[in-house]
C-alpha atoms as a PDB file:
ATOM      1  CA  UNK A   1     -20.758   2.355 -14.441  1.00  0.00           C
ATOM      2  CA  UNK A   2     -18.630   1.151 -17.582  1.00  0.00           C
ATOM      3  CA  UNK A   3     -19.031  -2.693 -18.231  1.00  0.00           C
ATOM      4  CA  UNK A   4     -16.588  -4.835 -16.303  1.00  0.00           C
ATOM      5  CA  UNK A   5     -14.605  -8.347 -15.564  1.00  0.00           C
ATOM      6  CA  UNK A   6     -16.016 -10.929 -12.974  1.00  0.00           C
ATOM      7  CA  UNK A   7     -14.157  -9.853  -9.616  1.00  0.00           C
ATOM      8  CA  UNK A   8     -10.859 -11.766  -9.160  1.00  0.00           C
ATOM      9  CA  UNK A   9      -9.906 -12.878  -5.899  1.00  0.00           C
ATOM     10  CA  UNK A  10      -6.980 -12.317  -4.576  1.00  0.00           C
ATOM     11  CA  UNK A  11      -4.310 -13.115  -1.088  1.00  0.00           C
ATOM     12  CA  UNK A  12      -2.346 -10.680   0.378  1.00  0.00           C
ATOM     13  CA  UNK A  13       0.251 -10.554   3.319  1.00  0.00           C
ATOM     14  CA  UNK A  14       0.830  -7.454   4.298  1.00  0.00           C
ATOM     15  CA  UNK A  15       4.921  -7.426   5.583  1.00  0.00           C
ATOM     16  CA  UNK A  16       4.788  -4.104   7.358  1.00  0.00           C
ATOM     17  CA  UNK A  17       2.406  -1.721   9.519  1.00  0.00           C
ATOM     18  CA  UNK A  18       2.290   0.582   6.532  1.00  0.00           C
ATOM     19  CA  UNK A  19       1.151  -2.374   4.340  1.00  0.00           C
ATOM     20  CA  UNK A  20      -1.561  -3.276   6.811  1.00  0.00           C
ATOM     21  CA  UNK A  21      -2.787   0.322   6.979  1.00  0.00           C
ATOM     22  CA  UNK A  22      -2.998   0.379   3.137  1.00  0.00           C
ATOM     23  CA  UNK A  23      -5.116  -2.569   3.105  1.00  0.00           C
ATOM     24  CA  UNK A  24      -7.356  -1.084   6.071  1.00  0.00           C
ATOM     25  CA  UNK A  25      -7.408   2.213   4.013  1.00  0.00           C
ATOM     26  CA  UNK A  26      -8.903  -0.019   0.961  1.00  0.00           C
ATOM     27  CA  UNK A  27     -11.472  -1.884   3.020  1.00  0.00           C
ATOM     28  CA  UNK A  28     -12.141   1.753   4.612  1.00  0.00           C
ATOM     29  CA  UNK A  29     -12.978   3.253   0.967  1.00  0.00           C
ATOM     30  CA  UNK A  30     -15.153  -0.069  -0.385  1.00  0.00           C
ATOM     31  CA  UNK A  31     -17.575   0.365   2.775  1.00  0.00           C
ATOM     32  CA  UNK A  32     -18.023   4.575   2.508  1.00  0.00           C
ATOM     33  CA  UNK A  33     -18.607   4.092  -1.098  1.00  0.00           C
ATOM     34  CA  UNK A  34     -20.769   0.657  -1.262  1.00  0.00           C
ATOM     35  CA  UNK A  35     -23.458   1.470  -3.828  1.00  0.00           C
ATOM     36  CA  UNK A  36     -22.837   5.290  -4.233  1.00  0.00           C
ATOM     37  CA  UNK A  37     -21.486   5.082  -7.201  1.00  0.00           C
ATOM     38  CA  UNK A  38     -18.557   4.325  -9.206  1.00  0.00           C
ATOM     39  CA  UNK A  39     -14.578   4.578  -8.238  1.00  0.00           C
ATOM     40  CA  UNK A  40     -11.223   3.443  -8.412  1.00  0.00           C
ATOM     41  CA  UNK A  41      -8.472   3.147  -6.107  1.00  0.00           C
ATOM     42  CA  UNK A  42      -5.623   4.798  -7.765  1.00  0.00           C
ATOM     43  CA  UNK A  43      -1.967   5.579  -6.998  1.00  0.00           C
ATOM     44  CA  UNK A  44       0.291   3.241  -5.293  1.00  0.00           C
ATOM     45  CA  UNK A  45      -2.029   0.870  -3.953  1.00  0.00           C
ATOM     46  CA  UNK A  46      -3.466   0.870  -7.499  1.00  0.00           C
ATOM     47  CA  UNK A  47       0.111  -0.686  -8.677  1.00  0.00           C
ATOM     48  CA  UNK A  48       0.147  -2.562  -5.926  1.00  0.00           C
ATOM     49  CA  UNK A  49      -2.919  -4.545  -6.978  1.00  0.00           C
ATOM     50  CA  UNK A  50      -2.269  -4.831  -9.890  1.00  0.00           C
ATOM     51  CA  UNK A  51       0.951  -6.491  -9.686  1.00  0.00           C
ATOM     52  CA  UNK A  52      -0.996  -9.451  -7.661  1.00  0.00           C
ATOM     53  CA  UNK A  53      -3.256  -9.524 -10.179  1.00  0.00           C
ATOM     54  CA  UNK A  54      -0.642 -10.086 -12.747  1.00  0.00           C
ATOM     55  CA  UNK A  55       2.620 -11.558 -10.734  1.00  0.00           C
ATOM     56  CA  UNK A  56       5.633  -9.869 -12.437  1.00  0.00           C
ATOM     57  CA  UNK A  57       9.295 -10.735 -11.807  1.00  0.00           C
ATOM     58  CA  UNK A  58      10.565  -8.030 -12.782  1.00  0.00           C
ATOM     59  CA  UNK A  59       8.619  -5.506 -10.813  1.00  0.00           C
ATOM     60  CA  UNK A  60       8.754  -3.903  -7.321  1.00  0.00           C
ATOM     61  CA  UNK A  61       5.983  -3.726  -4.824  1.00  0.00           C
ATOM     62  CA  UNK A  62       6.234  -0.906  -2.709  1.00  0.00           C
ATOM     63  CA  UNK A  63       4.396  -0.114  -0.106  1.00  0.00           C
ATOM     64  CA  UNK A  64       2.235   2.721   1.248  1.00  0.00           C
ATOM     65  CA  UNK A  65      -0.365   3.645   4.017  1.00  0.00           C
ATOM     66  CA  UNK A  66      -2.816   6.125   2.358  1.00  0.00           C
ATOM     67  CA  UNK A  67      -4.996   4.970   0.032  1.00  0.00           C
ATOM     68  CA  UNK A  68      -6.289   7.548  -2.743  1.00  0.00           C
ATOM     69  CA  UNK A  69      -9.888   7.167  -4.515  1.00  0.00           C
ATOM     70  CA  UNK A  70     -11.080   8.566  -7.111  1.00  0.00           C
ATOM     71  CA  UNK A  71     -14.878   9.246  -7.217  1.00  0.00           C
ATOM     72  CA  UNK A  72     -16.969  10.430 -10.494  1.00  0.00           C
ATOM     73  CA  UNK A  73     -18.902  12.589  -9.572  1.00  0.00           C
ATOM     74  CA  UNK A  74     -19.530  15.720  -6.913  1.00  0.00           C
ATOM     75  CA  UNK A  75     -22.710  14.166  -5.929  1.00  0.00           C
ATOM     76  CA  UNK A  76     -20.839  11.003  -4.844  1.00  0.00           C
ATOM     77  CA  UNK A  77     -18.222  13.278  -2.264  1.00  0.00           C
ATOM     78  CA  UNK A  78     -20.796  14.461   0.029  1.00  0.00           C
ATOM     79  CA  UNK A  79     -22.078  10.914   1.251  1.00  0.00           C
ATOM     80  CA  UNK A  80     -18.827   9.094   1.248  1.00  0.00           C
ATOM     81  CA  UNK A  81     -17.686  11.803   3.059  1.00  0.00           C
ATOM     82  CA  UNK A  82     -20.166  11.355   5.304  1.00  0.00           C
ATOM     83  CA  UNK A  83     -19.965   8.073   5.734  1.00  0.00           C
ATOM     84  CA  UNK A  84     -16.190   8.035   6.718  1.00  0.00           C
ATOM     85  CA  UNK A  85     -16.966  10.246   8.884  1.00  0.00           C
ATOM     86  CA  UNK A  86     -19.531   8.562  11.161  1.00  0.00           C
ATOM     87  CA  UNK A  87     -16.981   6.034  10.905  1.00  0.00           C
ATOM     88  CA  UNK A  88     -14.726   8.250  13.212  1.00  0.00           C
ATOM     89  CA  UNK A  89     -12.538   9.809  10.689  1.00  0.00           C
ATOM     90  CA  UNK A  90     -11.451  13.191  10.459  1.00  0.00           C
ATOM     91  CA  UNK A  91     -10.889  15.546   7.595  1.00  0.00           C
ATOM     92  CA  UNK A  92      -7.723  17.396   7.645  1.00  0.00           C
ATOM     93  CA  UNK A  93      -5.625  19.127   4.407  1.00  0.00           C
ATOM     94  CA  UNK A  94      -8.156  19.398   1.830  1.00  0.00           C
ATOM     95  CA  UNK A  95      -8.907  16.047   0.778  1.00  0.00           C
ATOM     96  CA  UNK A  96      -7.503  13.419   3.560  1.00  0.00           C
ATOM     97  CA  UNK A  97      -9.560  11.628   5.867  1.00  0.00           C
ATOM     98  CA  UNK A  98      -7.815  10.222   8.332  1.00  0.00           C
ATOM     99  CA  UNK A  99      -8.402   7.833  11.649  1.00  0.00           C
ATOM    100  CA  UNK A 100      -6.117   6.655  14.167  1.00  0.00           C
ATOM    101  CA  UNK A 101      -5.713   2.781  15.005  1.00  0.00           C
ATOM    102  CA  UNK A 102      -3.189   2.642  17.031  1.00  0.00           C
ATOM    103  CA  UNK A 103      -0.015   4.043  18.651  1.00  0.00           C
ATOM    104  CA  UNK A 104       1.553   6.031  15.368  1.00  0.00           C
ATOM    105  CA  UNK A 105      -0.546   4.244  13.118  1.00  0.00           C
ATOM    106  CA  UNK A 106      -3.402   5.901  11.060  1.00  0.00           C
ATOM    107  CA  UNK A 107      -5.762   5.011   8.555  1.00  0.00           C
ATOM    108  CA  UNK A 108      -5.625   7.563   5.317  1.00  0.00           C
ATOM    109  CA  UNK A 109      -7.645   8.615   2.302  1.00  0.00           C
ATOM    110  CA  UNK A 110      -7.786  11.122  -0.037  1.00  0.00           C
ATOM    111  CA  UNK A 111     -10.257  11.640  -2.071  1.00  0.00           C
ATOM    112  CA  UNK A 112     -10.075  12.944  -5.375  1.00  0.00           C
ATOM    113  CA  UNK A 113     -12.775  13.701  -8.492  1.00  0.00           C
ATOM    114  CA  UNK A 114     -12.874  13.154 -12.000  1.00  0.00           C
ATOM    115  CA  UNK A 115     -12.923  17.024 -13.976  1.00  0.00           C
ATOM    116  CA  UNK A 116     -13.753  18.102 -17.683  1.00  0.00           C
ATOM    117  CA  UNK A 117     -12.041  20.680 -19.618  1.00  0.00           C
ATOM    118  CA  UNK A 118      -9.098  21.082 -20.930  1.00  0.00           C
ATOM    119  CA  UNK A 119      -7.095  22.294 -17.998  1.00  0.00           C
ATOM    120  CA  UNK A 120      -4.385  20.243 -16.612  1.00  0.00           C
ATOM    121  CA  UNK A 121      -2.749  19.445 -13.271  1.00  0.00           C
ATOM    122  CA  UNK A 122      -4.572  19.677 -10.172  1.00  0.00           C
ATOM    123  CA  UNK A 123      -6.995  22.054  -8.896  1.00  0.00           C
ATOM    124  CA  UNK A 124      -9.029  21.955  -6.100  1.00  0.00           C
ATOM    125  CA  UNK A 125     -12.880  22.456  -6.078  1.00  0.00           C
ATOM    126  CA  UNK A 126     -15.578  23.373  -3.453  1.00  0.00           C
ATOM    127  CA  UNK A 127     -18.131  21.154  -2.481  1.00  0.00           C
ATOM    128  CA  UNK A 128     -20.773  21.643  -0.637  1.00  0.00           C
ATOM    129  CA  UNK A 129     -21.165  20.369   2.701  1.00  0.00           C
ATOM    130  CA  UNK A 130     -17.576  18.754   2.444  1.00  0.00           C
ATOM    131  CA  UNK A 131     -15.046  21.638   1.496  1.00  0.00           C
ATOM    132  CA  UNK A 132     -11.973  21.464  -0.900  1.00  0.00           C
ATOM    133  CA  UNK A 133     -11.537  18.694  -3.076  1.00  0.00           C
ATOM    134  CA  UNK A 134      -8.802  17.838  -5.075  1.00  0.00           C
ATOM    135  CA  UNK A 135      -9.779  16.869  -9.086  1.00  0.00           C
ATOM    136  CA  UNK A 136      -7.848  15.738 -12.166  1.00  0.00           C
ATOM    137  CA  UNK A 137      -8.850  15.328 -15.462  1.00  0.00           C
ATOM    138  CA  UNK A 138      -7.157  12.449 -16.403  1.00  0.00           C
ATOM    139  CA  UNK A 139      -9.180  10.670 -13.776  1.00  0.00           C
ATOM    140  CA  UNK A 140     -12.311  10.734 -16.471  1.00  0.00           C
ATOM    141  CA  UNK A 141     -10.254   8.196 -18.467  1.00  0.00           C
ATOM    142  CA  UNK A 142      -9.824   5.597 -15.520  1.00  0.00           C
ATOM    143  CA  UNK A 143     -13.238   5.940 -14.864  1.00  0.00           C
ATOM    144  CA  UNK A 144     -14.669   5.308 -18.044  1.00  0.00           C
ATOM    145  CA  UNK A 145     -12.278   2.189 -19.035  1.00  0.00           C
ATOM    146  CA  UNK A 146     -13.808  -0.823 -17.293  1.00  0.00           C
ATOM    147  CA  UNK A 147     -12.256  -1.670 -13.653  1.00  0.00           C
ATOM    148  CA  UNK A 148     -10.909  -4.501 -12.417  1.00  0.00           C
ATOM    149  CA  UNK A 149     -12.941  -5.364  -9.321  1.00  0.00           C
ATOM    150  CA  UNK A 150     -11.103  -7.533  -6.689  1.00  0.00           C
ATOM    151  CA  UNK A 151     -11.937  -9.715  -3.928  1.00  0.00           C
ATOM    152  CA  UNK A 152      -9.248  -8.838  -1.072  1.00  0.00           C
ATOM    153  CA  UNK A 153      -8.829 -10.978   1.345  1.00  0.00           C
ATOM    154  CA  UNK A 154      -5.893  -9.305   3.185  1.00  0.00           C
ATOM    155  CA  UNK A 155      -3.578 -11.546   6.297  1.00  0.00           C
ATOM    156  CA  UNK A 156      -2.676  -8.158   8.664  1.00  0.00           C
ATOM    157  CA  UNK A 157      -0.212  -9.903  10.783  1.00  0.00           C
ATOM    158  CA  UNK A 158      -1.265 -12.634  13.782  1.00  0.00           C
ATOM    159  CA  UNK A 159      -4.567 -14.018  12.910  1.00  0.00           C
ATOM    160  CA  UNK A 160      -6.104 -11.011  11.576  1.00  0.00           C
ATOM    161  CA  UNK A 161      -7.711 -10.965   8.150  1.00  0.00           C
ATOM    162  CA  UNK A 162     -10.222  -8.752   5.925  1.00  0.00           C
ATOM    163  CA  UNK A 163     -11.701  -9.121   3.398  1.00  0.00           C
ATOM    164  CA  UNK A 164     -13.627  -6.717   0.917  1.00  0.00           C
ATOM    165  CA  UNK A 165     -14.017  -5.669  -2.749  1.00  0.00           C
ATOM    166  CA  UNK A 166     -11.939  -2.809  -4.341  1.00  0.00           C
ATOM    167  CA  UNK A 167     -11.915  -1.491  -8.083  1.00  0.00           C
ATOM    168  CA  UNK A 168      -8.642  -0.438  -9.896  1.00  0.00           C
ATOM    169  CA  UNK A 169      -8.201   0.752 -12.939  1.00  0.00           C
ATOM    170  CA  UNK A 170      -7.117  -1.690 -15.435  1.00  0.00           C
ATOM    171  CA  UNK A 171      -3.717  -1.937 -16.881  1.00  0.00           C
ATOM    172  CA  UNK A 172      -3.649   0.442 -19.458  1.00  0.00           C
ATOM    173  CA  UNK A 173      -5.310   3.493 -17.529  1.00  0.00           C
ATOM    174  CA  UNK A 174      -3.267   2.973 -14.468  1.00  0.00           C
ATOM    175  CA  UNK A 175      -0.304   3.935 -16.845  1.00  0.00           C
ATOM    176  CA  UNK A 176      -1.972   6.791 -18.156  1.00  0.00           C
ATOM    177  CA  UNK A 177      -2.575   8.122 -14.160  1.00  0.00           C
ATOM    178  CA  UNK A 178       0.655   7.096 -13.588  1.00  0.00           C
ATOM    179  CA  UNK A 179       2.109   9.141 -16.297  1.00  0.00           C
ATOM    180  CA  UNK A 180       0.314  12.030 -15.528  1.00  0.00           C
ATOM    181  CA  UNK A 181       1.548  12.232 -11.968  1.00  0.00           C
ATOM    182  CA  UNK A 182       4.774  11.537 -12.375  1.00  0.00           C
ATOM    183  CA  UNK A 183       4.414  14.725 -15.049  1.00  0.00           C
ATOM    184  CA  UNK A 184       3.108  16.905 -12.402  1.00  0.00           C
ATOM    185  CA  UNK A 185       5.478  15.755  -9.879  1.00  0.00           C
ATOM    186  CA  UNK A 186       8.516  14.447 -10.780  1.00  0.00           C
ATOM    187  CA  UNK A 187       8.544  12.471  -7.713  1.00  0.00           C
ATOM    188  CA  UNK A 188      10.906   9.458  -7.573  1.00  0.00           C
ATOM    189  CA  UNK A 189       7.574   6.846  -6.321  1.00  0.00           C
ATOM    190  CA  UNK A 190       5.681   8.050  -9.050  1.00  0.00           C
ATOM    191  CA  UNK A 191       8.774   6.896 -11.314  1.00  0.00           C
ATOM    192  CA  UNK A 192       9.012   3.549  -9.114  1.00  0.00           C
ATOM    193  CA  UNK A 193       5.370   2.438  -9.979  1.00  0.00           C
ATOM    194  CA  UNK A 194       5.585   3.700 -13.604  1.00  0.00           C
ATOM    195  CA  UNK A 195       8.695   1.432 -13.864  1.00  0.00           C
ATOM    196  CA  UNK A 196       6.492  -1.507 -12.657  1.00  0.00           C
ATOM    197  CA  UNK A 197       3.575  -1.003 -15.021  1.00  0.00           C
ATOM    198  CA  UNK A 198       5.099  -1.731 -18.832  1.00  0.00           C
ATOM    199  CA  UNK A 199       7.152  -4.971 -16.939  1.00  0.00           C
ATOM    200  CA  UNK A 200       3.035  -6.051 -16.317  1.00  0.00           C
ATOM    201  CA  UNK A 201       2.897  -5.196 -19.812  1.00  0.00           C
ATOM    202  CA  UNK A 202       5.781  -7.137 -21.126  1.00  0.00           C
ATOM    203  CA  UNK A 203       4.939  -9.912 -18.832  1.00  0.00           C
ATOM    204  CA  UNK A 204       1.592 -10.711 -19.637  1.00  0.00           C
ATOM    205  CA  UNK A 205       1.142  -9.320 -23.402  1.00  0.00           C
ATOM    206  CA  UNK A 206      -2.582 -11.024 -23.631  1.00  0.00           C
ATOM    207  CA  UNK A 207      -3.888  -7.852 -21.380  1.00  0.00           C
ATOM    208  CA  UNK A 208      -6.045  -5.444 -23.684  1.00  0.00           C
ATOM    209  CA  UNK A 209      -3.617  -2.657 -24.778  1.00  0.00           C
ATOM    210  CA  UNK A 210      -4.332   0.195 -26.999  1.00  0.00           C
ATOM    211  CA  UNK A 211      -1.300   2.606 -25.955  1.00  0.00           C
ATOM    212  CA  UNK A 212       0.579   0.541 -28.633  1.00  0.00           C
ATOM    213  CA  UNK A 213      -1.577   1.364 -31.780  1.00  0.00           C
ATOM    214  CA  UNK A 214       0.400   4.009 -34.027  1.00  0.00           C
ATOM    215  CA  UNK A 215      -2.349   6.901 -33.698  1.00  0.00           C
ATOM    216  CA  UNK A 216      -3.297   7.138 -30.276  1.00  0.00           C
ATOM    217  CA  UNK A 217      -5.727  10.373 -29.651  1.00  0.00           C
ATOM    218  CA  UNK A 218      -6.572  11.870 -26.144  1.00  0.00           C
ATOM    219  CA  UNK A 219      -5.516  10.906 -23.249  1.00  0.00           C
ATOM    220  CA  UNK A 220      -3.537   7.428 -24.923  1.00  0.00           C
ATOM    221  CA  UNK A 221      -1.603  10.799 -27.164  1.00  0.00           C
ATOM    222  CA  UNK A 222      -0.762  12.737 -24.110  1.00  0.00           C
ATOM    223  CA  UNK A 223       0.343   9.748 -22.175  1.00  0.00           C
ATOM    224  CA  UNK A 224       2.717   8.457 -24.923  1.00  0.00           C
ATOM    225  CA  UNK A 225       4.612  11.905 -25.243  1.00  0.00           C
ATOM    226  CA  UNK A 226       4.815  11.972 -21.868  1.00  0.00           C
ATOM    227  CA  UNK A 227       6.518   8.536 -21.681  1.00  0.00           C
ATOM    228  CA  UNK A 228       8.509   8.916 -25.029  1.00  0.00           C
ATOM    229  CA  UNK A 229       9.973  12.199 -23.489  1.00  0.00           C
ATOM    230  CA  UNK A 230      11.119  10.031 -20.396  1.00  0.00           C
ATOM    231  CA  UNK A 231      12.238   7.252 -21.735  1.00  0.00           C
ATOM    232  CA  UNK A 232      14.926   9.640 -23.779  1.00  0.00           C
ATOM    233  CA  UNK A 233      15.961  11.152 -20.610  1.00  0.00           C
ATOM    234  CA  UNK A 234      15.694   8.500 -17.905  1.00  0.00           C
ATOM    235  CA  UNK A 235      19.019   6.409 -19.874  1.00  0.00           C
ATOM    236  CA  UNK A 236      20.950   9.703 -19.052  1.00  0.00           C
ATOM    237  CA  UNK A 237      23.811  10.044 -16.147  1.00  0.00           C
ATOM    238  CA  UNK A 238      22.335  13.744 -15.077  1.00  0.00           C
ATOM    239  CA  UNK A 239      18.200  13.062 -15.555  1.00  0.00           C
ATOM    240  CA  UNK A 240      17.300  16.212 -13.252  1.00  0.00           C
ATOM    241  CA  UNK A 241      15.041  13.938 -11.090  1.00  0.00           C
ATOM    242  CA  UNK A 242      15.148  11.513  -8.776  1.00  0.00           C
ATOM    243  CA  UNK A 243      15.437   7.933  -9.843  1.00  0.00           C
ATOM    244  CA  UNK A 244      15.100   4.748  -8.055  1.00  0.00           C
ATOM    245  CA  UNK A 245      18.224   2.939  -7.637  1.00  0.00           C
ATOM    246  CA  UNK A 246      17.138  -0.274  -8.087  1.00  0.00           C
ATOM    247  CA  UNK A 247      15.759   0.745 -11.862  1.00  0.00           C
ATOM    248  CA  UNK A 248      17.164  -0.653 -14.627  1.00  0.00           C
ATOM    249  CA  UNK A 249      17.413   2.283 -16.865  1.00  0.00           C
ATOM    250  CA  UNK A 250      18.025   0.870 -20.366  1.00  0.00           C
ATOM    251  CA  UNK A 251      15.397  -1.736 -19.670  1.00  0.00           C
ATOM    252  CA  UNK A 252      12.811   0.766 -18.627  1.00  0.00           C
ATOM    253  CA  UNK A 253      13.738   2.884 -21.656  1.00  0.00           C
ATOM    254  CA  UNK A 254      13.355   0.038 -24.011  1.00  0.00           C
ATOM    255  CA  UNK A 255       9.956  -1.509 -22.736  1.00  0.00           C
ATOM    256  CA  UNK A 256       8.524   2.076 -23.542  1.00  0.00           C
ATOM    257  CA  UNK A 257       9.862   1.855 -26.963  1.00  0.00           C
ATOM    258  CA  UNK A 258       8.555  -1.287 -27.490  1.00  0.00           C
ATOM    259  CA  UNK A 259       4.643  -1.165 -25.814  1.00  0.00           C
ATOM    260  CA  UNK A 260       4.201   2.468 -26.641  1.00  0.00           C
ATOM    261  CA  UNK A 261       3.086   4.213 -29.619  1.00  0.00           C
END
């Protein structure tokens, strides 16, 4: 594992049956894990931390029910799999473990793994005694930048709480991921969360940042071309993707300028 802060504690309400779900889904991954080995909880819920981690007025929580992980390793699937699944879930379409709680409501995760090479995008990988699994390479980077570990203690509604330790990437590699994914997908949630991530930035300039020095290499490169290509589109009336409505364009456009290389 890479060196790391002391776990922060947080409080969360969840406002919604998808939030509480989410939260489950965290708790769900922290237990099959335990002291496999390394991971992160990425995507949405990643942003989603964060942003109680670092309170930003300027940003927008949004909320989902799955919960993605990645994991470092091949050797690390096969257990974690197992152990979700002698907690009743069930695998279904390649990587998601699922397990229903309730009328219409289910517990998701999707496991993903770290890859090498230069390839990009997803691409799926067998592993034995588990099946298909999902991997991206750009996972490698969250994993080897130290995580910020967190002490949940989630309020589910009533008088129901949890509480459990998660790891999420810190700042500056959830933008990277988040980057990456929107690249690959276009998708207009992937654009939401990246529009939250350089208002954490802006907000609370004391967090370690790198993605700002003039001659990034690697992933930092890829990841600023990426965003430098979007933030000359996104100010545009006709993009050609989907943007949220709420998004302040010229804002957006200008933190990039200003916190990327």
């Amino acid at each position: 594992m890479t060196d790391e802060t002391a776990p922060i504690k947080v409080r969360v309400h969840a406002i919604s049956i998808s939030d509480a779900l989410g939260y489950r889904a965290q708790q769900a991954v922290a237990q099959a894990v335990a002291d496999r080995g390394d991971y992160r909880i990425i995507g949405g819920h990643m942003v989603r931390m964060l942003l109680h981690v670092y309170p930003t007025a300027n940003a927008v929580l949004r909320s989902t029910a799955d919960a993605d992980a990645a994991l470092g390793s091949v050797e690390v699937v096969k257990p974690v799999a197992q152990s979700l699944v002698a907690e009743n879930f069930t695998k279904t379409g390649g990587n998601i473990w699922f397990k229903d709680v309730g009328a219409e409501q289910r517990i998701e995760i999707n496991l993903l793994l770290a890859r090498t090479g230069a390839a990009q995008g997803i691409r799926a990988q067998s592993v034995p005694g588990v099946g298909q699994v999902d991997t991206l390479p750009e996972l490698r980077f969250a994993l080897m930048t130290p995580a910020l570990v967190i002490d949940v203690e989630a309020h589910l509604g009533g008088t129901e709480i949890i509480e459990y330790q998660t790891r999420i990437p810190n700042l500056e590699a959830a933008v990277v991921l988040k980057a990456h994914s929107w690249k690959d997908r276009g998708s207009e949630k992937d654009l939401a969360d990246l529009h939250s991530l350089p208002e954490i930035r802006d907000a609370h300039p004391s967090i370690e940042w790198l993605l700002g020095n003039p001659d990034p290499i690697g992933f930092r490169k890829d990841t600023a071309r990426i965003l430098k290509d979007l933030a000359g589109k996104v100010t545009r009336k006709n993009t050609g993707f989907p943007v949220p409505g709420y998004l302040n364009r010229l804002r957006f456009a200008a933190l990039i300028s200003r916190h990327i290389a």
